[in-house]
C-alpha atoms as a PDB file:
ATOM      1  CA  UNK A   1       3.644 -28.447-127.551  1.00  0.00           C
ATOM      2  CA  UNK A   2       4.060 -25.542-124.961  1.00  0.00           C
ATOM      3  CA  UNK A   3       2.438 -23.084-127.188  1.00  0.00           C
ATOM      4  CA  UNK A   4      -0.241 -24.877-128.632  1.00  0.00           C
ATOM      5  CA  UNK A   5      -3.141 -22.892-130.209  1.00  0.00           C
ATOM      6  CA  UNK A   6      -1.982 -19.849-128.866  1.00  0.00           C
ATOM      7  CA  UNK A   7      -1.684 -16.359-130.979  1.00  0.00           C
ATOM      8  CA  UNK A   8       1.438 -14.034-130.263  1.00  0.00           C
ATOM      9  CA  UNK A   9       2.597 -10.574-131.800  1.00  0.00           C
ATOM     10  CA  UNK A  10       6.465 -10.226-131.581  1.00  0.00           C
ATOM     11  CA  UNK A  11       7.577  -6.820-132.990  1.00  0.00           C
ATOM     12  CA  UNK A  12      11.711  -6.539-134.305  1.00  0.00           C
ATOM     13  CA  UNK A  13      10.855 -10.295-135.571  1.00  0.00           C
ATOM     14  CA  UNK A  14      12.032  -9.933-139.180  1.00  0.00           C
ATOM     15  CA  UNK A  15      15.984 -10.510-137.693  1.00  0.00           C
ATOM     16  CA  UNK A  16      17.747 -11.413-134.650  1.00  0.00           C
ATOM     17  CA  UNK A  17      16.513 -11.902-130.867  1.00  0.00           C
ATOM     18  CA  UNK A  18      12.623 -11.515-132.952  1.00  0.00           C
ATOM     19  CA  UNK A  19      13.413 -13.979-135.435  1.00  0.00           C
ATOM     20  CA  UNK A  20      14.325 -16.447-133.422  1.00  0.00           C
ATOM     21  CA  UNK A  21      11.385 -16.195-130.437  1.00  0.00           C
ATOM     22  CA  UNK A  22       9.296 -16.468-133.338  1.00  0.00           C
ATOM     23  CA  UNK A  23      10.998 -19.373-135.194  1.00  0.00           C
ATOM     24  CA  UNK A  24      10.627 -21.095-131.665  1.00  0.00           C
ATOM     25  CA  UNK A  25       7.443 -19.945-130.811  1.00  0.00           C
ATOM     26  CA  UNK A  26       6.503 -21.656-133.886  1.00  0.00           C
ATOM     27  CA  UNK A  27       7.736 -24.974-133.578  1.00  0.00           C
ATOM     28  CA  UNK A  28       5.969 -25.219-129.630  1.00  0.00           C
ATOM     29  CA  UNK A  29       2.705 -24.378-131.769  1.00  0.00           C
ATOM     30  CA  UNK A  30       1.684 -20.820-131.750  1.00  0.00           C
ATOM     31  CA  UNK A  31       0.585 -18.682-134.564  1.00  0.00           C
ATOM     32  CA  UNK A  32       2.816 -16.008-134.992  1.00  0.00           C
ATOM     33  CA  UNK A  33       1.993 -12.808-136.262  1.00  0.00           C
ATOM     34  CA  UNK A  34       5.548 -11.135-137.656  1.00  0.00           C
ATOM     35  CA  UNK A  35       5.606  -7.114-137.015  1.00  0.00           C
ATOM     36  CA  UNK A  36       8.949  -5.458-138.685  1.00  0.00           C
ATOM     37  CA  UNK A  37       9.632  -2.460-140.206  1.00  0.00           C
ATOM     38  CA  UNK A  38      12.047  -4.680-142.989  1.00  0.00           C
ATOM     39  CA  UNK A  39       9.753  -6.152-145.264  1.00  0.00           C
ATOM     40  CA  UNK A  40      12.364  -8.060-146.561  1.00  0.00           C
ATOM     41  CA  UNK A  41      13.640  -9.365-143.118  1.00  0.00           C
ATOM     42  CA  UNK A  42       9.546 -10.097-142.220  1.00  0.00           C
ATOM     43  CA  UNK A  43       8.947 -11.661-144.753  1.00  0.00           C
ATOM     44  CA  UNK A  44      11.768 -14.107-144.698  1.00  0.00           C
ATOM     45  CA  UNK A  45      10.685 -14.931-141.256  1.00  0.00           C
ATOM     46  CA  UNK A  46       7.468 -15.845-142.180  1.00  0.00           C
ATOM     47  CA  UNK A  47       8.801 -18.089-145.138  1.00  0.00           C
ATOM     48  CA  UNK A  48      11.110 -19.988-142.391  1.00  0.00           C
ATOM     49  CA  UNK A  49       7.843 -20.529-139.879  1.00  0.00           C
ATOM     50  CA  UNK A  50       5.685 -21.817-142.969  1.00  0.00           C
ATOM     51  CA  UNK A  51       8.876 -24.225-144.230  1.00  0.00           C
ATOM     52  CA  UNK A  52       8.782 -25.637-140.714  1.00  0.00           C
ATOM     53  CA  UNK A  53       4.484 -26.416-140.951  1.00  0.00           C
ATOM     54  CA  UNK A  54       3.771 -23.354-138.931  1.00  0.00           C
ATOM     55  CA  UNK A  55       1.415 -20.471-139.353  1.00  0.00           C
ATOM     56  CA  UNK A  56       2.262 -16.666-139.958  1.00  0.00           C
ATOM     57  CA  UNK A  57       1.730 -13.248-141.554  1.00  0.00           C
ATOM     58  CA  UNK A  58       4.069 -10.557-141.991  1.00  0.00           C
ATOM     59  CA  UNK A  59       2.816  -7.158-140.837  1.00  0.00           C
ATOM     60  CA  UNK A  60       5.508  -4.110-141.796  1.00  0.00           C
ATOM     61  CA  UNK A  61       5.223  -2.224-139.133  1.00  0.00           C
ATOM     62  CA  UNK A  62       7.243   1.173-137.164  1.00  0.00           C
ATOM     63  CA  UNK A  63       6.913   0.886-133.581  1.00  0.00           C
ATOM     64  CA  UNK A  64       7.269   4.317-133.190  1.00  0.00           C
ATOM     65  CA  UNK A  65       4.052   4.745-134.971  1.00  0.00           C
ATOM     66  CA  UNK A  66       0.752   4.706-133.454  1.00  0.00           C
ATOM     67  CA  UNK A  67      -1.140   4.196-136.250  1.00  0.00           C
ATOM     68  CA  UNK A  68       1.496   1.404-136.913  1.00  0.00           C
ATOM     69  CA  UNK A  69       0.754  -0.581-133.811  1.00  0.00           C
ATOM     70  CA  UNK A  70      -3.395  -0.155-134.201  1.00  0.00           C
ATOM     71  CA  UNK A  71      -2.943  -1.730-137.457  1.00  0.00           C
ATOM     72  CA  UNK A  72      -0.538  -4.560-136.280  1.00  0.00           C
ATOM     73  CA  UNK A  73      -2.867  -5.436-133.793  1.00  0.00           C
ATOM     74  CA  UNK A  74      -6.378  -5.680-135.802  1.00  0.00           C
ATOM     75  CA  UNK A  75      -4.826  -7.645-138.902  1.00  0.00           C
ATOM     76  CA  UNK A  76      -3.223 -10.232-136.009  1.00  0.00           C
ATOM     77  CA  UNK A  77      -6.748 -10.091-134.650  1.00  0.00           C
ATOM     78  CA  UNK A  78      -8.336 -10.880-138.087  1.00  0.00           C
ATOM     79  CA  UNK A  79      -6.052 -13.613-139.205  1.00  0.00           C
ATOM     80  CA  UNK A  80      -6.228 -14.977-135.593  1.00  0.00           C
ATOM     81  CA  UNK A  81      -8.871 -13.812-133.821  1.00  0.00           C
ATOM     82  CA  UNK A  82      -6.572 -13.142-130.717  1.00  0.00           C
ATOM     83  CA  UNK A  83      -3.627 -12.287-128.785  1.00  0.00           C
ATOM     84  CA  UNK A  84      -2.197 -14.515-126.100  1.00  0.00           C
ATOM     85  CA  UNK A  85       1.388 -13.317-126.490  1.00  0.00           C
ATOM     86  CA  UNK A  86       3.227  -9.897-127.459  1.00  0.00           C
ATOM     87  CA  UNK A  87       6.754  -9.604-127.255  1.00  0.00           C
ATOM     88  CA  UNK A  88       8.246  -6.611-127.345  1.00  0.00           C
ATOM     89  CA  UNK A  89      11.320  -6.560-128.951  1.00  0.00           C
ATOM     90  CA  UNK A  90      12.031  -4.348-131.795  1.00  0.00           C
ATOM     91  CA  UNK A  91      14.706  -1.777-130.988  1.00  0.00           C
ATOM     92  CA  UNK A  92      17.589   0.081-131.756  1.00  0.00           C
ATOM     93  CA  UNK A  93      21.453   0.841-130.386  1.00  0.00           C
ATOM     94  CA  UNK A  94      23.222   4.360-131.697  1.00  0.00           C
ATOM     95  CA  UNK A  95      26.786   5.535-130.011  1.00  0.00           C
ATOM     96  CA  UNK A  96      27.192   9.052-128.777  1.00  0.00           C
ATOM     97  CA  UNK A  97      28.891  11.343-126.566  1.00  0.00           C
ATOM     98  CA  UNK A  98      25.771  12.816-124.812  1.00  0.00           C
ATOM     99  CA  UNK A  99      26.813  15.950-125.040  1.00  0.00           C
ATOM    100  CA  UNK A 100      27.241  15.646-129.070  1.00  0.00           C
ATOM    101  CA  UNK A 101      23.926  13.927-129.630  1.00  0.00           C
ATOM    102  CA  UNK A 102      21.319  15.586-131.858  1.00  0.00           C
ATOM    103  CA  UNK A 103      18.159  15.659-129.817  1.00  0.00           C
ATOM    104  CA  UNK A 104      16.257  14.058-132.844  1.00  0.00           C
ATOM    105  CA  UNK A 105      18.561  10.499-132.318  1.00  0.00           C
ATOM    106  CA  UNK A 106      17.596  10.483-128.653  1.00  0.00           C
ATOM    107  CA  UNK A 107      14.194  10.865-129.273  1.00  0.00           C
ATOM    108  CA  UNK A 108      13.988   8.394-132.100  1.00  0.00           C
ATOM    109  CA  UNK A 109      16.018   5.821-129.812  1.00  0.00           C
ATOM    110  CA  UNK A 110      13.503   6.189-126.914  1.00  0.00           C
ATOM    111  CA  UNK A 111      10.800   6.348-129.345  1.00  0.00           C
ATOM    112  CA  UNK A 112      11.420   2.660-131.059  1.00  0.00           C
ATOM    113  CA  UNK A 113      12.932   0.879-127.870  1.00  0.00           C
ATOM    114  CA  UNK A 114      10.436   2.436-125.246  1.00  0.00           C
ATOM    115  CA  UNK A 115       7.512   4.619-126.556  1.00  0.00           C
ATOM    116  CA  UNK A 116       6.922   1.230-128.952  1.00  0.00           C
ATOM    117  CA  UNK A 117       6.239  -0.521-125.231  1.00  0.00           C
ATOM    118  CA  UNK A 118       3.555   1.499-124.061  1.00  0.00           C
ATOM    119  CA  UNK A 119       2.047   1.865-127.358  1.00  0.00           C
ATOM    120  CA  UNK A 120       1.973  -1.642-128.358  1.00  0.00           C
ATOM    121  CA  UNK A 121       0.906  -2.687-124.523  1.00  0.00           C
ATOM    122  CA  UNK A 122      -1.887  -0.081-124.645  1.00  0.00           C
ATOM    123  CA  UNK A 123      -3.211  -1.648-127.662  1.00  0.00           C
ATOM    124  CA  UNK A 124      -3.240  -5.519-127.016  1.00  0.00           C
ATOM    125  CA  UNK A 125      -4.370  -5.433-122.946  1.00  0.00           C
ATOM    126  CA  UNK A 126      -7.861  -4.927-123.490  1.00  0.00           C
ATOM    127  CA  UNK A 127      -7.934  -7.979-125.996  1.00  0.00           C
ATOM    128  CA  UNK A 128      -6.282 -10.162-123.343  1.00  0.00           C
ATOM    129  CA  UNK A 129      -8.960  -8.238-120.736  1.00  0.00           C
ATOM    130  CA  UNK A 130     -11.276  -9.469-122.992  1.00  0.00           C
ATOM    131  CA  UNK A 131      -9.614 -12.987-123.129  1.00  0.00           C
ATOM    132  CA  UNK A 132      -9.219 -13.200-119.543  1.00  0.00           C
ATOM    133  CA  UNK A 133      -5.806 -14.163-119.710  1.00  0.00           C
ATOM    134  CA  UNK A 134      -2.290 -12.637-121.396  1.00  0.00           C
ATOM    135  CA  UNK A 135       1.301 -12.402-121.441  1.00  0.00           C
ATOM    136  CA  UNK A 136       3.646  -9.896-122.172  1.00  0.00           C
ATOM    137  CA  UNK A 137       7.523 -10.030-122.571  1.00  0.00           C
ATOM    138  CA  UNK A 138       9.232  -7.222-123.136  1.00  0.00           C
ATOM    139  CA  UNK A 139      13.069  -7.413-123.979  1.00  0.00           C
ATOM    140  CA  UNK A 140      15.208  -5.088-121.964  1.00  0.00           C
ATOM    141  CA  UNK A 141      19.637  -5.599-121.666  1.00  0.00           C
ATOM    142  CA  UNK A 142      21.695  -5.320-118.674  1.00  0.00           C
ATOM    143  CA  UNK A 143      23.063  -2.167-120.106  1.00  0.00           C
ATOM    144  CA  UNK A 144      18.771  -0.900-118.066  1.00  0.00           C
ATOM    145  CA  UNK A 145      21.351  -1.333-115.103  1.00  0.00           C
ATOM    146  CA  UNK A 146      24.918  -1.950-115.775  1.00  0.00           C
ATOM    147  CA  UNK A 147      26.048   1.312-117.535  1.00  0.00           C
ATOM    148  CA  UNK A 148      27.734   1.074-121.188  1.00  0.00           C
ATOM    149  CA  UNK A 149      29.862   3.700-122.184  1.00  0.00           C
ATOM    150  CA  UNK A 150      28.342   6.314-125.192  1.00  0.00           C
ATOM    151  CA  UNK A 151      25.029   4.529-124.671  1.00  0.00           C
ATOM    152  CA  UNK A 152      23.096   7.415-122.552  1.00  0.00           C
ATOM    153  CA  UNK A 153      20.218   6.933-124.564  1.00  0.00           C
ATOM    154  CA  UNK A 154      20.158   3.516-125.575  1.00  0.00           C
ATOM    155  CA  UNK A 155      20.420   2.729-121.334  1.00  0.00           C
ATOM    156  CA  UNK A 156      17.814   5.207-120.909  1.00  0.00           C
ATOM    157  CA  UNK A 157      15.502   3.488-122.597  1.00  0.00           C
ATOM    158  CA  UNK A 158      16.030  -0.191-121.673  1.00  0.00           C
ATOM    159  CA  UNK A 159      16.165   0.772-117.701  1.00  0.00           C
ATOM    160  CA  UNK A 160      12.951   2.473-118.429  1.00  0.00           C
ATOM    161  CA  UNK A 161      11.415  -0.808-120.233  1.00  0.00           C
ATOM    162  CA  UNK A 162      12.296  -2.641-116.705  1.00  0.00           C
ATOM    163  CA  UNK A 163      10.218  -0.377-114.663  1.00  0.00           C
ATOM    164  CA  UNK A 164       7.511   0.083-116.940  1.00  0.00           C
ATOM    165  CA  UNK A 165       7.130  -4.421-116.812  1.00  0.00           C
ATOM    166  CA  UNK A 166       7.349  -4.197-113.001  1.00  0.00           C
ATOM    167  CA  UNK A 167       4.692  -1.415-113.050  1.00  0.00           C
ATOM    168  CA  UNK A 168       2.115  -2.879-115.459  1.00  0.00           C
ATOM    169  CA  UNK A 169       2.403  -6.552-114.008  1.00  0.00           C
ATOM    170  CA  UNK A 170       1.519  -4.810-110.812  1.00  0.00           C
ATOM    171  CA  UNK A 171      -1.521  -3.016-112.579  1.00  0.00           C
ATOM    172  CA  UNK A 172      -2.724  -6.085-114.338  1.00  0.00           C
ATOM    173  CA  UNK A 173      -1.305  -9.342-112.473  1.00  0.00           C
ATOM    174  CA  UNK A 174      -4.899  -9.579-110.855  1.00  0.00           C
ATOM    175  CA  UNK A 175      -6.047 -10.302-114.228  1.00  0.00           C
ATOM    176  CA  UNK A 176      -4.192 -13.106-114.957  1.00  0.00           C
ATOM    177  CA  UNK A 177      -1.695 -11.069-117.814  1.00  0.00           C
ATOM    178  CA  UNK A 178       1.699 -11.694-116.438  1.00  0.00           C
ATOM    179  CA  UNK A 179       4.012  -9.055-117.668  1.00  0.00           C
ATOM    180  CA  UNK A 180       7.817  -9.831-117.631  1.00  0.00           C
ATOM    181  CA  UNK A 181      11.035  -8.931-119.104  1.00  0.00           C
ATOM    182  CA  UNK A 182      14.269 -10.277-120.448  1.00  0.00           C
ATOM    183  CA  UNK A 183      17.263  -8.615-119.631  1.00  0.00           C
ATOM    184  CA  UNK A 184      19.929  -9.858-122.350  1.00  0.00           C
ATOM    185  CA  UNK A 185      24.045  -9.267-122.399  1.00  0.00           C
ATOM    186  CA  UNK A 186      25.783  -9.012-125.444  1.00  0.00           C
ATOM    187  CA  UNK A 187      24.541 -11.338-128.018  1.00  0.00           C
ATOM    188  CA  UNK A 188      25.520 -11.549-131.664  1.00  0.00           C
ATOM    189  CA  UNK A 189      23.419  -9.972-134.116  1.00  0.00           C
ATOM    190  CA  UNK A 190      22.856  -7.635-136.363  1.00  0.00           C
ATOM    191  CA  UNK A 191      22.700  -4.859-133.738  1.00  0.00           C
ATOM    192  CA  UNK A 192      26.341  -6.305-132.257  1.00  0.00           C
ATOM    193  CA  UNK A 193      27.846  -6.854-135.676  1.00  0.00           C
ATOM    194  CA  UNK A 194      30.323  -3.748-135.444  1.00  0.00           C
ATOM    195  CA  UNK A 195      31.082  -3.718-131.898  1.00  0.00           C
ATOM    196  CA  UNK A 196      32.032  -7.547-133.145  1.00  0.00           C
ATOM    197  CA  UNK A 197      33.984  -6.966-135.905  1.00  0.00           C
ATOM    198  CA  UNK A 198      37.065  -5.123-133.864  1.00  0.00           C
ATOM    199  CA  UNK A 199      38.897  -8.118-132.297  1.00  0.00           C
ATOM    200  CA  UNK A 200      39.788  -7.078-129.543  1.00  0.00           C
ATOM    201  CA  UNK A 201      36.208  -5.554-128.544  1.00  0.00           C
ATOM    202  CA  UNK A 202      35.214  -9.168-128.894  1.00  0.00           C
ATOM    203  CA  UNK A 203      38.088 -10.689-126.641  1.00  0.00           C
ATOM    204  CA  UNK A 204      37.296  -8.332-124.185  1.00  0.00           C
ATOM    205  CA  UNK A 205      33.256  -9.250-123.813  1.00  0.00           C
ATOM    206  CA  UNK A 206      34.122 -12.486-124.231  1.00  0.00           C
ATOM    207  CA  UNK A 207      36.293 -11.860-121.197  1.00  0.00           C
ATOM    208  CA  UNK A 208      33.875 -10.375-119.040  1.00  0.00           C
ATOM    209  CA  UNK A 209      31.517 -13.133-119.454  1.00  0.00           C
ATOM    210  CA  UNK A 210      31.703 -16.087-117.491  1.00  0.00           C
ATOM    211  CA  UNK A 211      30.114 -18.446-119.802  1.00  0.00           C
ATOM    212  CA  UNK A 212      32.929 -19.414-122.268  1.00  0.00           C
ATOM    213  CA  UNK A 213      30.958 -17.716-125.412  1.00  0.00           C
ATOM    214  CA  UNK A 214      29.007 -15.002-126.531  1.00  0.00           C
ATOM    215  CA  UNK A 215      24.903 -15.847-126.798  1.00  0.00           C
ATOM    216  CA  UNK A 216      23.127 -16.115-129.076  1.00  0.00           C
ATOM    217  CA  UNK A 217      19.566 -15.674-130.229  1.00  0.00           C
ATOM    218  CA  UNK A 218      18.228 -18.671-129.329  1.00  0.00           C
ATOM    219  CA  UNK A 219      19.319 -18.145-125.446  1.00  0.00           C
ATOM    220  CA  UNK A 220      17.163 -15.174-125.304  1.00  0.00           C
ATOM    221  CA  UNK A 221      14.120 -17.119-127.354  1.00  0.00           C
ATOM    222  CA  UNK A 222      13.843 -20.152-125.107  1.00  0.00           C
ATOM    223  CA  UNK A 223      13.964 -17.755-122.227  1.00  0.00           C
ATOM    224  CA  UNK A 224      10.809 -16.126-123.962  1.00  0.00           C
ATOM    225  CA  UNK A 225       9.214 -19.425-124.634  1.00  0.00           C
ATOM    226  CA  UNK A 226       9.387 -19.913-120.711  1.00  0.00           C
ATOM    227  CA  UNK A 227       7.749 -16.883-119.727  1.00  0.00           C
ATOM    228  CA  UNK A 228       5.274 -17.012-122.791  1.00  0.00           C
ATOM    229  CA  UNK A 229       4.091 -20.597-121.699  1.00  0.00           C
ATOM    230  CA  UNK A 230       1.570 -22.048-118.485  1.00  0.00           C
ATOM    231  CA  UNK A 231       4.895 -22.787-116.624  1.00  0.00           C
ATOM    232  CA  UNK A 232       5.653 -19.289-115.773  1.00  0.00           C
ATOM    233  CA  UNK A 233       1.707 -18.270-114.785  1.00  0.00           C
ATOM    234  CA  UNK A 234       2.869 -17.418-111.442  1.00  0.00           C
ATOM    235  CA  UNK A 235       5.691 -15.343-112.310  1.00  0.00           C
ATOM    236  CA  UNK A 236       5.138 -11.842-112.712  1.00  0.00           C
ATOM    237  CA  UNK A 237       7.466  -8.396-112.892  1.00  0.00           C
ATOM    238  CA  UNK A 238      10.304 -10.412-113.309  1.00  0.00           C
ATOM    239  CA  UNK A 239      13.664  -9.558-114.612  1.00  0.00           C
ATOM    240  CA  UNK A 240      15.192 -12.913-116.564  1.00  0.00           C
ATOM    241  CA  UNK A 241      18.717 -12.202-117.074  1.00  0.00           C
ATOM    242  CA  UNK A 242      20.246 -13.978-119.767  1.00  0.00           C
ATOM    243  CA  UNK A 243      24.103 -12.615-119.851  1.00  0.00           C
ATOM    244  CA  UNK A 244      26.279 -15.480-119.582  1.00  0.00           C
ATOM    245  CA  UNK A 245      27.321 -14.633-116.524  1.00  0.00           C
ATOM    246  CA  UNK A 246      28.326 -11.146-117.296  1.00  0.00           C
ATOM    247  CA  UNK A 247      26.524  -9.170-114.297  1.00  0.00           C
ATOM    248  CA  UNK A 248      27.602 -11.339-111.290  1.00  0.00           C
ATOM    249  CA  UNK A 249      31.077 -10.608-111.431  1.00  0.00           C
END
């Protein structure tokens, strides 16, 4: 198994893109430590990696939260003793004309999709320090460098989390924690659901991407099984694009 007696932290995990690194991370043997702010969602996660033989705990956790991300960290560290992997993934998407936005919306979405990045990174590098080895995959979208209309904020934030992974692999690549991130197109889930309900929204991605579907969770999680594995030691600030096609064209 790829993952085999490793320990990872993957925040946004009780749904979606988290759900289903951490279903997967699972089954390739790693511990998985589920951080979400749905305790229901969590929970069920951790109910689906324990059906399947693995082992998990549910931590409830807001990203945007300081206090939040010291405590996810030392109950992963006392049920595991470690943390080889955090994936950053927990975020949010909100629709706005910029100049109609109420400045508490922006700052919430660049609170949960970005702040959470540094905070959570802060807290888990000295363990892999410690460790002497780490990874960390942080889960960005094309719209970090493709605009999407009435999504100031929400682009903001991702083409910020692609900068900050090329800056901290740079900082800590000498010490063996390879920092990455995933750049995903539109993929159905709960975030998508009402941009996928109007019909012709949907014939029109499904238009623009070159892949004859839409993707789904799982193409983003065995992207993040790639990076969180010994194959990809000796890649590092990378961008993985996982769009379907959608940003060549």
């Amino acid at each position: 198994m790829r993952l085999e007696n490793k320990v990872a932290v993957i925040t946004g995990a009780g749904s979606g893109i988290g759900k289903a690194i951490a279903l997967i991370f699972s089954r390739e043997g790693a511990k998985v430590a589920v951080a979400d702010i749905s305790e229901e969602g969590g929970k069920e996660t951790v109910k689906e990696i324990e059906k399947i033989g693995g082992k998990s705990i549910f931590i409830k956790t807001d990203v945007s939260k300081t206090e939040d991300i010291d405590n996810m960290v030392e109950r992963c560290l006392e049920e595991f003793g470690r943390v080889d992997i955090l994936v950053n993934n927990a975020g949010i998407y909100r629709t706005y004309v910029l100049h109609e936005m109420p400045e508490e919306e922006w700052e919430k979405i660049i609170n949960i999709n970005l702040k959470s990045v540094f905070l959570t990174s802060k807290k888990v590098i000295p363990e892999m320090l410690k460790q002497g080895k780490g990874k960390i995959i942080n889960i960005a979208s094309i719209a970090g460098f493709v605009s999407f209309e009435l999504s100031a904020a929400y682009c903001a934030s991702k083409g910020g989390i692609i900068a900050f992974t090329k800056e901290l692999a740079q900082e800590y690549a000498p010490k063996k924690i390879n920092v990455n991130c995933i750049a995903p197109g539109i993929i159905k889930t709960a975030m998508t659901k009402d941009m996928l309900a109007d019909s012709e929204m949907e014939k029109f991605l499904k238009a623009n991407t070159l892949y004859p579907r839409l993707g789904e969770p799982e193409d983003i999680a065995y992207g993040a099984l790639y990076l969180a594995s010994n194959e990809s030691d000796f890649v590092n600030g990378e961008m993985l694009v996982i769009d379907g096609g959608w940003t060549i064209k």
